[in-house]
C-alpha atoms as a PDB file:
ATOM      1  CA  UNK A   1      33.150 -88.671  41.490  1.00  0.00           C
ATOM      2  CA  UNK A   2      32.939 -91.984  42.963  1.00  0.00           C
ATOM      3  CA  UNK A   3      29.615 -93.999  42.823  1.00  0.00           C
ATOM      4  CA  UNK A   4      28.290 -96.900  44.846  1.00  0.00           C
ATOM      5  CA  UNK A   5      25.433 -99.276  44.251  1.00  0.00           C
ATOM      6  CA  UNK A   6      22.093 -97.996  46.717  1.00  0.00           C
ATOM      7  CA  UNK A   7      20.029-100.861  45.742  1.00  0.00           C
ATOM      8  CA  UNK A   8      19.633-103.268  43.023  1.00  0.00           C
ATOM      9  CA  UNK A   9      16.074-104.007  41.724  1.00  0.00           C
ATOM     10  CA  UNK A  10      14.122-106.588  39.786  1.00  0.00           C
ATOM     11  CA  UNK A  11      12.604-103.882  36.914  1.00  0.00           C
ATOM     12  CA  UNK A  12      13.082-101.156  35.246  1.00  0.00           C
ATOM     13  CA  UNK A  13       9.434 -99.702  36.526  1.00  0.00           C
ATOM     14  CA  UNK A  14      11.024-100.507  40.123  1.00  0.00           C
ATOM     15  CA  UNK A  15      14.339 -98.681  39.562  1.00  0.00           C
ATOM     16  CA  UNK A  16      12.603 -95.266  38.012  1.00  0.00           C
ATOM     17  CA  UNK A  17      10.294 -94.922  40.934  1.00  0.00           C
ATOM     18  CA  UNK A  18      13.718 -94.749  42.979  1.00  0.00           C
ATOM     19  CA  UNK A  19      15.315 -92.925  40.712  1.00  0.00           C
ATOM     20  CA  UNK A  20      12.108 -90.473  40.366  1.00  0.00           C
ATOM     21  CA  UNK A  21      12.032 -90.148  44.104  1.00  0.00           C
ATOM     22  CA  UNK A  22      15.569 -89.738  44.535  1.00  0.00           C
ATOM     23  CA  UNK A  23      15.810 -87.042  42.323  1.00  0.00           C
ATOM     24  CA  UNK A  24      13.450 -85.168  43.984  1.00  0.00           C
ATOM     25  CA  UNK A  25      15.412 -85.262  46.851  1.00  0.00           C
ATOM     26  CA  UNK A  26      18.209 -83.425  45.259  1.00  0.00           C
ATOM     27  CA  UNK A  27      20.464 -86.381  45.484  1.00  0.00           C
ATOM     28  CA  UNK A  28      21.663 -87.281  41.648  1.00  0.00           C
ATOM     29  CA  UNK A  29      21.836 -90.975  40.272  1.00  0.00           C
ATOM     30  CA  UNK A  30      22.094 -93.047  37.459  1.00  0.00           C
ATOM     31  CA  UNK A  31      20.513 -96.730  36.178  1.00  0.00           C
ATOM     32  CA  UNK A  32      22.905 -99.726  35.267  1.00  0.00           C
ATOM     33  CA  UNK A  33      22.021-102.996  33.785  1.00  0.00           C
ATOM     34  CA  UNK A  34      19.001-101.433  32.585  1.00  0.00           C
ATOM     35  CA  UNK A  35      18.632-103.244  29.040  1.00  0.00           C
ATOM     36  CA  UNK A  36      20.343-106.661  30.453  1.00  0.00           C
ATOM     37  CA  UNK A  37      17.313-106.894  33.068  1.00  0.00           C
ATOM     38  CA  UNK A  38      14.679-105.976  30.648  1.00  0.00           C
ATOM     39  CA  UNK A  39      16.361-108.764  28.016  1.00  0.00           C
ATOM     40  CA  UNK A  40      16.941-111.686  30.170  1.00  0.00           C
ATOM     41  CA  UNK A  41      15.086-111.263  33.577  1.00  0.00           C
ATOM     42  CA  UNK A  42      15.442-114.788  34.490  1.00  0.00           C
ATOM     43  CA  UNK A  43      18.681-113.903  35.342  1.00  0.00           C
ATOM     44  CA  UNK A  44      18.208-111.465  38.075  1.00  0.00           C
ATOM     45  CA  UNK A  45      19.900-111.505  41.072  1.00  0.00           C
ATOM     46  CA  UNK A  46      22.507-113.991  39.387  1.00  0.00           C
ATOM     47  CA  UNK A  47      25.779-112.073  38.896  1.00  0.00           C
ATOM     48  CA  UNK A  48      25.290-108.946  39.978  1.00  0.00           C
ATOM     49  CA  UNK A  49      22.350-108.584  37.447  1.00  0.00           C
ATOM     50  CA  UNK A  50      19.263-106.494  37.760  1.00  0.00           C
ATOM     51  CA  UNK A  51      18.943-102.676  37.406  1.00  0.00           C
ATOM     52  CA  UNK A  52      21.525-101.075  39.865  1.00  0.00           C
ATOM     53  CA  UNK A  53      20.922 -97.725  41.312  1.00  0.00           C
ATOM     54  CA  UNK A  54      23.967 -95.754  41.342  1.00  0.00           C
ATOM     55  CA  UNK A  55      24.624 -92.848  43.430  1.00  0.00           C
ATOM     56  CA  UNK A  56      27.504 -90.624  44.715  1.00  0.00           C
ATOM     57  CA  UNK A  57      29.185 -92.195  47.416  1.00  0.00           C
ATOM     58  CA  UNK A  58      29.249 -88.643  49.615  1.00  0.00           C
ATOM     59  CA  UNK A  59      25.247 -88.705  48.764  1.00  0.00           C
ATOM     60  CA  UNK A  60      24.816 -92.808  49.986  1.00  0.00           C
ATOM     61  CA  UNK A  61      24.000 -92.448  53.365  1.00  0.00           C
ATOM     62  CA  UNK A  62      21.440 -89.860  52.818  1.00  0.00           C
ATOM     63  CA  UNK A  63      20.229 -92.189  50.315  1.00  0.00           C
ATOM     64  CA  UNK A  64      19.724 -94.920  52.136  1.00  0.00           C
ATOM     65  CA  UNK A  65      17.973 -93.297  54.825  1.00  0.00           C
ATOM     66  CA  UNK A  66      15.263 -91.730  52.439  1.00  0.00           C
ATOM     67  CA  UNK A  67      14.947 -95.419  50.669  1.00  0.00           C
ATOM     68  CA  UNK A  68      14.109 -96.789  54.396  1.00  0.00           C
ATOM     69  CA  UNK A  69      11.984 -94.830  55.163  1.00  0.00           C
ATOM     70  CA  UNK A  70      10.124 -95.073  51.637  1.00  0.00           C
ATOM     71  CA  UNK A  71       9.655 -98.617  52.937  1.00  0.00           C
ATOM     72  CA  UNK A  72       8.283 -98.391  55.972  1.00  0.00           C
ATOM     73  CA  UNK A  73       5.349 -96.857  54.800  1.00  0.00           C
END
């Protein structure tokens, strides 16, 4: 199985709500970075930090699509 980032985000609370939502979906994931953020969150965004949502790559496009339309509304 190879996995790809969806989306990184700024908190853990952020990153479950995807993961919670993806889930439901059917579409399986996984949280990186997770304790790093939570630790030192003055340095997200700087080197790849901040909790990364990992996914399937065969399940990324479908993915995507259900995070865009999550924010559109």
């Amino acid at each position: 199985m190879k996995t790809a980032i969806l989306t990184t985000c700024n908190t853990v609370l952020e990153a479950n709500l995807i993961k919670g939502m993806l889930e439901n979906n059917d579409i399986p994931c996984f949280l990186t970075n997770e304790n790093f953020t939570s630790l030192l969150p003055q340095f997200n965004g700087l080197l790849g930090s901040g909790v990364n949502i990992m996914v399937d790559e065969n399940d990324l496009e479908k993915a995507q699509k259900l995070l865009a339309e999550q924010e559109i509304k």
